[in-house]
Protein backbone atom coordinates (compact mmCIF):
# COMPACT_ATOMS: atom_id res chain seq x y z
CA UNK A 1 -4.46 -4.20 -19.58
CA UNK A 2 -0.66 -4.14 -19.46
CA UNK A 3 1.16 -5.35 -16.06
CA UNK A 4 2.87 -2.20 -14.68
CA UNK A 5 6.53 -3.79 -14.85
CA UNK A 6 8.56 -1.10 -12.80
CA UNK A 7 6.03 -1.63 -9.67
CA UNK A 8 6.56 -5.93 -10.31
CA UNK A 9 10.35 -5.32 -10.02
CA UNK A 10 9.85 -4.06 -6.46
CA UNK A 11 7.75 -6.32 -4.94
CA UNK A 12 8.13 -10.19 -4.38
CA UNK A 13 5.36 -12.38 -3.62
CA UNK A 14 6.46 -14.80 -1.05
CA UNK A 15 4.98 -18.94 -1.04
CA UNK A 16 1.88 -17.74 1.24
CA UNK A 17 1.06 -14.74 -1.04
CA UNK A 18 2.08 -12.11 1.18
CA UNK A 19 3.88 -8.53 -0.88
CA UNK A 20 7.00 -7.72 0.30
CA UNK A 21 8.65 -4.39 -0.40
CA UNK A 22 12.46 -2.63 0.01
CA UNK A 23 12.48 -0.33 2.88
CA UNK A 24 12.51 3.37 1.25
CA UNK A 25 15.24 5.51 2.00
CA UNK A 26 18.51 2.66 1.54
CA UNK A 27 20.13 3.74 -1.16
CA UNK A 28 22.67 6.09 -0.33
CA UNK A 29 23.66 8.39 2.24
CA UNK A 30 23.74 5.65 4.76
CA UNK A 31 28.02 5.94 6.13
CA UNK A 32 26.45 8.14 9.09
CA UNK A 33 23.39 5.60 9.90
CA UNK A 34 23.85 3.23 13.33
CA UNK A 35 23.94 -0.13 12.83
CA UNK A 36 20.83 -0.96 13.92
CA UNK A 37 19.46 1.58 11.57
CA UNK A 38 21.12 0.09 8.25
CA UNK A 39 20.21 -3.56 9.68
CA UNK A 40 16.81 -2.44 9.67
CA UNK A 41 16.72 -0.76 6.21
CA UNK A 42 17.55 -3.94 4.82
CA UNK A 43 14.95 -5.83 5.64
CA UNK A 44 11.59 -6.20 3.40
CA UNK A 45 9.00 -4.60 4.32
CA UNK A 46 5.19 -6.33 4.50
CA UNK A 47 2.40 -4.30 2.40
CA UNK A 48 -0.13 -5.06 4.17
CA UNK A 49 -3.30 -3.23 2.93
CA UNK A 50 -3.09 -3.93 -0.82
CA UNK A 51 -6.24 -3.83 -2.34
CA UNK A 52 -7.31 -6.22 -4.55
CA UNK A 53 -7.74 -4.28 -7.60
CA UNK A 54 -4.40 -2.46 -7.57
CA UNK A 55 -3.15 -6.08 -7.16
CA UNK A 56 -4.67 -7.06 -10.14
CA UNK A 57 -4.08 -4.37 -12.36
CA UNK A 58 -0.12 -3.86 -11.01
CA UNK A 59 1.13 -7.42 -10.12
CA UNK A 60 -1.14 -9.73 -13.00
CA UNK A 61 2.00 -11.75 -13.85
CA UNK A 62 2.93 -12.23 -10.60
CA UNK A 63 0.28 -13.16 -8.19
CA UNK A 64 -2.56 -15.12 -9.34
């Protein structure tokens, strides 16, 4: 089965094996956002609840 390369591109796999994701929502439109807001958006965000077949079948070059 082929690694799903658009969904590896958007997740990183840190040194303890946790996935972490862009916030959704940062790309544009963001001039009229507080500060707080845009520092927020640029943060990763944790998946936490990944199960272990979509992590398999998505992220096979990435995680092992």
């Amino acid at each position: 089965m082929k690694t799903n390369k658009s969904y590896t591109k958007r997740i990183r796999v840190t040194k303890k094996g946790k996935l972490v994701a862009r916030a959704p929502g940062q790309d544009h439109f963001n001039a009229k956002e507080r500060g707080r807001t845009k520092g927020v958006k640029k943060r990763g965000q944790t998946l936490m609840n990944v199960p272990k077949a979509i992590r398999r079948r998505f992220l096979s070059t990435v995680s092992k």
